[in-house]
C-alpha atoms as a PDB file:
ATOM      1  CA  UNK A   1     -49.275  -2.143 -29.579  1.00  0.00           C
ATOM      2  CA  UNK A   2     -48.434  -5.716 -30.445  1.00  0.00           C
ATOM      3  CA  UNK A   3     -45.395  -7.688 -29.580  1.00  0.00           C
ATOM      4  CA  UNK A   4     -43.335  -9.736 -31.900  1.00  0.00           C
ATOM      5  CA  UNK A   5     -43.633 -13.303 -31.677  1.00  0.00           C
ATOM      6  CA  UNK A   6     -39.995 -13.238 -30.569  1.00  0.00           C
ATOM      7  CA  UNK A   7     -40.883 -10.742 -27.510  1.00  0.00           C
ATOM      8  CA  UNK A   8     -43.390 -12.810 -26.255  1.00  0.00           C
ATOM      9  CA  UNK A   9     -42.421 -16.197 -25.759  1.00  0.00           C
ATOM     10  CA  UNK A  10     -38.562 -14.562 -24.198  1.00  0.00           C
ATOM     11  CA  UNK A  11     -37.736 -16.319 -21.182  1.00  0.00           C
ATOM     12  CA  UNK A  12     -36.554 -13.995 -18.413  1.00  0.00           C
ATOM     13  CA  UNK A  13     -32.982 -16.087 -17.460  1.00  0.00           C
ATOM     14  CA  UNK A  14     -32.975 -17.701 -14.509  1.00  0.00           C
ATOM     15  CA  UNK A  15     -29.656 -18.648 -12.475  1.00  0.00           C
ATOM     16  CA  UNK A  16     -28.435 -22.211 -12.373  1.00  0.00           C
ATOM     17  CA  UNK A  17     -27.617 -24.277  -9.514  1.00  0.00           C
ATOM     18  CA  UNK A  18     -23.867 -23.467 -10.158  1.00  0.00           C
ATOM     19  CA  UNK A  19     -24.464 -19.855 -10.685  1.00  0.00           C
ATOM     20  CA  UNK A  20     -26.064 -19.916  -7.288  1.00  0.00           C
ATOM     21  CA  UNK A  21     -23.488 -21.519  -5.886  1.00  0.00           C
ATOM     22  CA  UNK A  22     -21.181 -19.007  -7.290  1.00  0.00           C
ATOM     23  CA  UNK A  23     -22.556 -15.914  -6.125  1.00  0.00           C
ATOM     24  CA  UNK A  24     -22.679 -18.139  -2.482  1.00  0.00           C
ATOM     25  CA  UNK A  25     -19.758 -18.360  -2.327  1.00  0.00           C
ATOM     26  CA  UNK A  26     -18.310 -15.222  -3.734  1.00  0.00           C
ATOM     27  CA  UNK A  27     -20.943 -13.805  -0.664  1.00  0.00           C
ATOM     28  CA  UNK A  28     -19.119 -16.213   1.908  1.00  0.00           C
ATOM     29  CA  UNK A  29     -15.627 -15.226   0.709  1.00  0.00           C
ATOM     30  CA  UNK A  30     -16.998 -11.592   1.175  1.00  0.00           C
ATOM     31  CA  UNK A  31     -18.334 -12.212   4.545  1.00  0.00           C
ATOM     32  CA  UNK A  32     -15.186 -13.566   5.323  1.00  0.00           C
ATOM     33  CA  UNK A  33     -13.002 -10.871   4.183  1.00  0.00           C
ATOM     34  CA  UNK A  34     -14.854  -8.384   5.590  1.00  0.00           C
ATOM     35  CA  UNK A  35     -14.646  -9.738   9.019  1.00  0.00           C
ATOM     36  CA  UNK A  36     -10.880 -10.095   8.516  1.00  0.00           C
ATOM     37  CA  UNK A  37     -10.245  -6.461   8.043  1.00  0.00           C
ATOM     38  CA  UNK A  38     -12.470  -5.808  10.623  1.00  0.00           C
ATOM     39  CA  UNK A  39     -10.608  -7.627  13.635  1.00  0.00           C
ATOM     40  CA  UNK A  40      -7.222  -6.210  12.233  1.00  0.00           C
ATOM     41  CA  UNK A  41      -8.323  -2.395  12.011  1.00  0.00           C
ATOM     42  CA  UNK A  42      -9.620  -2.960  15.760  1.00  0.00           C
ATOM     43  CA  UNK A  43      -6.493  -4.365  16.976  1.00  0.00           C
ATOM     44  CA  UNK A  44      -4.223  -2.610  14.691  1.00  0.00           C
ATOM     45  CA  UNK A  45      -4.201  -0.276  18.324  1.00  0.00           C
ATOM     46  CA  UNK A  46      -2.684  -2.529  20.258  1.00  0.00           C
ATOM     47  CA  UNK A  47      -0.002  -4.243  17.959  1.00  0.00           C
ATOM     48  CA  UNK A  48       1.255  -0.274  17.011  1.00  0.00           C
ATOM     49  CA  UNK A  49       1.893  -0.249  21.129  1.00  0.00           C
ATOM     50  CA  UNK A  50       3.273  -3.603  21.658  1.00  0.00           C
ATOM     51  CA  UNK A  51       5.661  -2.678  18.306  1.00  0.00           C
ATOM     52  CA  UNK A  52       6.590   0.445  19.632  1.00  0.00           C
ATOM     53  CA  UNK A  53       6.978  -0.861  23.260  1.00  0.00           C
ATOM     54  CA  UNK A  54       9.542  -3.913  21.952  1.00  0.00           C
ATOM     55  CA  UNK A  55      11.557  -1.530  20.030  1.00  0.00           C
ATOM     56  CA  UNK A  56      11.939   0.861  22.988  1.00  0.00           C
ATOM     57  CA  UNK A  57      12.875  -2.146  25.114  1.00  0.00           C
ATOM     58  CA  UNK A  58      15.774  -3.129  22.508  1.00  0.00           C
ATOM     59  CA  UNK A  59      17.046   0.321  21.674  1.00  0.00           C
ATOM     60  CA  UNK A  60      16.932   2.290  24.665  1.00  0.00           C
ATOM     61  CA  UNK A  61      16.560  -0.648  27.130  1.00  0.00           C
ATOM     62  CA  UNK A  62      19.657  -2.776  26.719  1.00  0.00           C
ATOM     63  CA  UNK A  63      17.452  -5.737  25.692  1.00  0.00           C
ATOM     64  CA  UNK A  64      18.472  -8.065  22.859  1.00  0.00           C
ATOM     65  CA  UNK A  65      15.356 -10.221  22.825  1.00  0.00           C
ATOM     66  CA  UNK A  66      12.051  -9.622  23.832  1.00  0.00           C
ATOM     67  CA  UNK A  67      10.021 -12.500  25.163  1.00  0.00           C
ATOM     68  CA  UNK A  68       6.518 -11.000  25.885  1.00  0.00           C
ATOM     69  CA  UNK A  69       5.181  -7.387  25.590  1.00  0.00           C
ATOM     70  CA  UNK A  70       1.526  -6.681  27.829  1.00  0.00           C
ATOM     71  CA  UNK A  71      -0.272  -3.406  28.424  1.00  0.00           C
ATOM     72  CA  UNK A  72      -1.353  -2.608  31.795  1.00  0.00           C
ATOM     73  CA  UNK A  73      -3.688  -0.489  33.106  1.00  0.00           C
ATOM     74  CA  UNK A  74      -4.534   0.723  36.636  1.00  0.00           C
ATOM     75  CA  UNK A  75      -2.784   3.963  37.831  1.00  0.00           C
ATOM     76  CA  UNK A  76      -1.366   5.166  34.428  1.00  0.00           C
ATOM     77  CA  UNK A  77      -0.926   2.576  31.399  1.00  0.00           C
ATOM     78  CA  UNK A  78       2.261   1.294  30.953  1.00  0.00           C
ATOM     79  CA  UNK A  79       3.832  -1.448  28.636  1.00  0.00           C
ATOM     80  CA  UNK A  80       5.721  -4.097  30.501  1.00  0.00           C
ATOM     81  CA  UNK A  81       8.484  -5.928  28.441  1.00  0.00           C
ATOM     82  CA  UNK A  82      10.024  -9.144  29.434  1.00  0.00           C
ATOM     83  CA  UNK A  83      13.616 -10.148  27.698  1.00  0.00           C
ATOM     84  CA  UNK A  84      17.098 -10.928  27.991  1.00  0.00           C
ATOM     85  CA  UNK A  85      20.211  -8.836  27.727  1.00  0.00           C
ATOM     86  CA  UNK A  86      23.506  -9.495  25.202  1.00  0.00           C
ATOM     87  CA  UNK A  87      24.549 -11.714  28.520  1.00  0.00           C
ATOM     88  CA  UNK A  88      21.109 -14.322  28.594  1.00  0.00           C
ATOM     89  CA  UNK A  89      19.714 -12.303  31.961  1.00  0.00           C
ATOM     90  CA  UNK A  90      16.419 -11.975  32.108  1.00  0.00           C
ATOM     91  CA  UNK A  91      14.479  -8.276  32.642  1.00  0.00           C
ATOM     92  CA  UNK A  92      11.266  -6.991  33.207  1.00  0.00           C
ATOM     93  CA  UNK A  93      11.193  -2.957  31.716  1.00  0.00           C
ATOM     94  CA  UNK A  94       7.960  -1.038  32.325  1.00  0.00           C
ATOM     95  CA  UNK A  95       7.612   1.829  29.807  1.00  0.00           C
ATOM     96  CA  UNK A  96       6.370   4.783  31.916  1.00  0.00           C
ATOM     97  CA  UNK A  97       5.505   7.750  30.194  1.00  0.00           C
ATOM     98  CA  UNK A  98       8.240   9.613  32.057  1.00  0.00           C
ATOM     99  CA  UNK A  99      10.662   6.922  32.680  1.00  0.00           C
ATOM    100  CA  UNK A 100      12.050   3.065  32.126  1.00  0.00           C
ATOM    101  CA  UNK A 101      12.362   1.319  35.524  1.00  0.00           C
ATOM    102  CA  UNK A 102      14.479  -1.957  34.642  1.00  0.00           C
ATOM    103  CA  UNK A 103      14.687  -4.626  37.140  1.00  0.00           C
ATOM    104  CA  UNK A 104      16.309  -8.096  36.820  1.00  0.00           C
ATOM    105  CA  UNK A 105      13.784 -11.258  37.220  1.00  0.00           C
ATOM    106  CA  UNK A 106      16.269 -12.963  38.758  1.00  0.00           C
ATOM    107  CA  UNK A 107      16.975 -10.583  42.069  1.00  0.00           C
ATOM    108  CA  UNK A 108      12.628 -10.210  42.290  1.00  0.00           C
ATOM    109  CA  UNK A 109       9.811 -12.054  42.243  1.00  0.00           C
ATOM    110  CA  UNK A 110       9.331 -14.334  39.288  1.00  0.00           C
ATOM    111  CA  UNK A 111       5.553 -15.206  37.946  1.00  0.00           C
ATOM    112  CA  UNK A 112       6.022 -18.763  39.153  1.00  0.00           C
ATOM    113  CA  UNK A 113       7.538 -17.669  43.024  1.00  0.00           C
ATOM    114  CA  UNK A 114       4.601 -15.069  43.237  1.00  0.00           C
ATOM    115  CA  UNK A 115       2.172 -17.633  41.881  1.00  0.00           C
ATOM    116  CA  UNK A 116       3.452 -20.400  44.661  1.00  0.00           C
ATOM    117  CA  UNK A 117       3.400 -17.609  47.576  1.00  0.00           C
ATOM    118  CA  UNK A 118      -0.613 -16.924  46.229  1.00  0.00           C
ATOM    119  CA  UNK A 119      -1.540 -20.335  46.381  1.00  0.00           C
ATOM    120  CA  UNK A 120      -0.182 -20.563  50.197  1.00  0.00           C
ATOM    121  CA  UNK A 121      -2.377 -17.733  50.868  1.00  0.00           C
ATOM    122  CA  UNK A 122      -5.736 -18.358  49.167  1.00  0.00           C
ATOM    123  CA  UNK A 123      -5.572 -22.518  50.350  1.00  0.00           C
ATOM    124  CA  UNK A 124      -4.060 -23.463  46.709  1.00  0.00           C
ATOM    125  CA  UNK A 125      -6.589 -21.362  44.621  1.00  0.00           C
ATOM    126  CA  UNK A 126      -5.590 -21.155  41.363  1.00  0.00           C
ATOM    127  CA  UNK A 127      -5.433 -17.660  39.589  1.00  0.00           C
ATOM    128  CA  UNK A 128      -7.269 -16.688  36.626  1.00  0.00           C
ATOM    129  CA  UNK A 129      -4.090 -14.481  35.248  1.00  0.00           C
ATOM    130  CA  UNK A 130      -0.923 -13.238  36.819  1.00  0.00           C
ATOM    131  CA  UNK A 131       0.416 -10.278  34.840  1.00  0.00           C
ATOM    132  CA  UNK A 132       3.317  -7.441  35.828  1.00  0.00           C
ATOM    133  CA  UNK A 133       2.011  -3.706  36.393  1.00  0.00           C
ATOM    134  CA  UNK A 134       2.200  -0.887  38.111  1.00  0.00           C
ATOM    135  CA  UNK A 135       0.203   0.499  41.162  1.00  0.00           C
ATOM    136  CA  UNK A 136       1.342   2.502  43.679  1.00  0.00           C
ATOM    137  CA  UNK A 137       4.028   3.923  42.020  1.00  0.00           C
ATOM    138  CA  UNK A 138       6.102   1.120  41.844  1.00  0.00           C
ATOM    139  CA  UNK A 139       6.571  -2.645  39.885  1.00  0.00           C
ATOM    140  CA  UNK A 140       3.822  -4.951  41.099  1.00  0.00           C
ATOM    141  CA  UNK A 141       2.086  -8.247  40.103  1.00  0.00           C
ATOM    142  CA  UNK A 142      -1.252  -8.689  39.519  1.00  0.00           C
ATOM    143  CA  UNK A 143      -3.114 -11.461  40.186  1.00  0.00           C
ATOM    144  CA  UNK A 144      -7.010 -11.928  39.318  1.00  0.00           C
ATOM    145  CA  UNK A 145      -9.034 -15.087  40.950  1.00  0.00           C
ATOM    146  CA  UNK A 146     -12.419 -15.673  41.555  1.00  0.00           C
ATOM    147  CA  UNK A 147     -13.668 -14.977  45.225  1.00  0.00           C
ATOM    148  CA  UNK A 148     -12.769 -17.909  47.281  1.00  0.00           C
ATOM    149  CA  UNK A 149     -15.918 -16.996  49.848  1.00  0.00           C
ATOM    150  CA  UNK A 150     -18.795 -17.059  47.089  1.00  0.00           C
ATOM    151  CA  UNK A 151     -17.110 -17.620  43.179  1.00  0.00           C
ATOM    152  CA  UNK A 152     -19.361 -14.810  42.005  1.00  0.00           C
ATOM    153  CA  UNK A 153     -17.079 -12.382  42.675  1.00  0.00           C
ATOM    154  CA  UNK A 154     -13.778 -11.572  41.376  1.00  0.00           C
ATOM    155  CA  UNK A 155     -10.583 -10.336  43.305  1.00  0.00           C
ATOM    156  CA  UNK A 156      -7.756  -8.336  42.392  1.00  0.00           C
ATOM    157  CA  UNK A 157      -4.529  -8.490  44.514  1.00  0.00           C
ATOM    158  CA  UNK A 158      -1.225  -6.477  43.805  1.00  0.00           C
ATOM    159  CA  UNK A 159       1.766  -7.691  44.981  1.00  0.00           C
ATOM    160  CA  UNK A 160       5.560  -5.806  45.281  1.00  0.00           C
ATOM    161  CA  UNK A 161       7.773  -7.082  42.055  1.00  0.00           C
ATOM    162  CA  UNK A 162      10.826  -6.495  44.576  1.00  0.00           C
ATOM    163  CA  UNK A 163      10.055  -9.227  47.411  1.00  0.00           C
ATOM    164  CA  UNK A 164       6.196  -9.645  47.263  1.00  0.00           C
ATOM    165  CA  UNK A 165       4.502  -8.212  50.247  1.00  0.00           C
ATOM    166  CA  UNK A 166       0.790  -7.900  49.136  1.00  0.00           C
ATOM    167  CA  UNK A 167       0.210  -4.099  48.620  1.00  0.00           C
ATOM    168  CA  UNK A 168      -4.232  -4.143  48.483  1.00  0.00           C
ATOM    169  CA  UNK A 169      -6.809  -6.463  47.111  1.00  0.00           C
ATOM    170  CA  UNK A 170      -9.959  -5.180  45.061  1.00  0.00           C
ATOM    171  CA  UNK A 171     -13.285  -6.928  45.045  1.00  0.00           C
ATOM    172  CA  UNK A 172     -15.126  -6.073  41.838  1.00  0.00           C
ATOM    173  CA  UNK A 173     -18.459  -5.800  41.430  1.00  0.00           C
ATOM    174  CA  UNK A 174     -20.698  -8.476  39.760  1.00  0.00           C
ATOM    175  CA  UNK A 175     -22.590  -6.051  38.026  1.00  0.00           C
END
């Protein structure tokens, strides 16, 4: 079998510098994408909670604005939700399973009084996050730091919402 003259001097195409820098590109932009979807299917979790948690907190929790929505976790999980009423108070709700317990910021510790009373008693540490919860069946703060004996480990400490008597502290494990 012999081949045309045509068939054997064909050139099998080869891509250009710009059609290599197309399909680049359209791989980057893929990449890209991809990754996109990605981080919102894996968070898409937590913003259904923190929607659902803010409209509970304005329908059946006599808030007109929410300021911040966080999940916490220790006993049971409840959503926190800081906001102010029709009047420009501001309240902390924490969206039990069973119940809303409402409490005004205003007659409780604040983040920034709690904050000022830890510093006093850890010789002006510095926290790594202050955030409401619940432990012990009741409103509490929590405050993470880093071990003020050997900074490898870190320590939790829950403090009362109402007047901030420390309630336990938790030394986690480094491992």
């Amino acid at each position: 079998m012999n081949l045309s003259r045509s068939e054997g001097k064909r050139k099998l195409p080869s891509l250009s510098l710009v059609r290599w820098l197309v399909v680049l590109i359209g791989f980057i932009v893929f990449v890209i994408v991809s990754f996109v979807l990605y981080v919102r299917s894996a968070d898409s979790d937590y913003r259904n909670g923190e929607t659902k948690a803010t409209r509970i907190a304005l329908d059946s929790g006599g808030l007109a604005k929410v300021t911040d929505a966080v999940i916490h976790t220790w006993d049971e999980t409840v959503w926190v939700v800081t906001g102010t009423d029709s009047e420009g108070q501001a309240w902390m709700i924490w969206e039990r399973k069973t119940e809303l317990v409402k409490r005004k910021v205003s007659e409780n510790m604040s983040e920034k009084q709690i904050t000022a009373k830890f510093a006093l008693e850890h010789g002006g540490a510095a926290p790594i996050r202050t955030i409401p919860g619940w432990f012990e069946n009741q409103p509490v703060w929590e405050i993470r730091y880093w071990n003020e004996k050997d900074h490898l480990h870190q320590s939790i400490d829950f403090y009362s919402f109402q007047d901030g008597t420390k309630l336990r502290t938790f030394v986690l494990s480094s491992k």
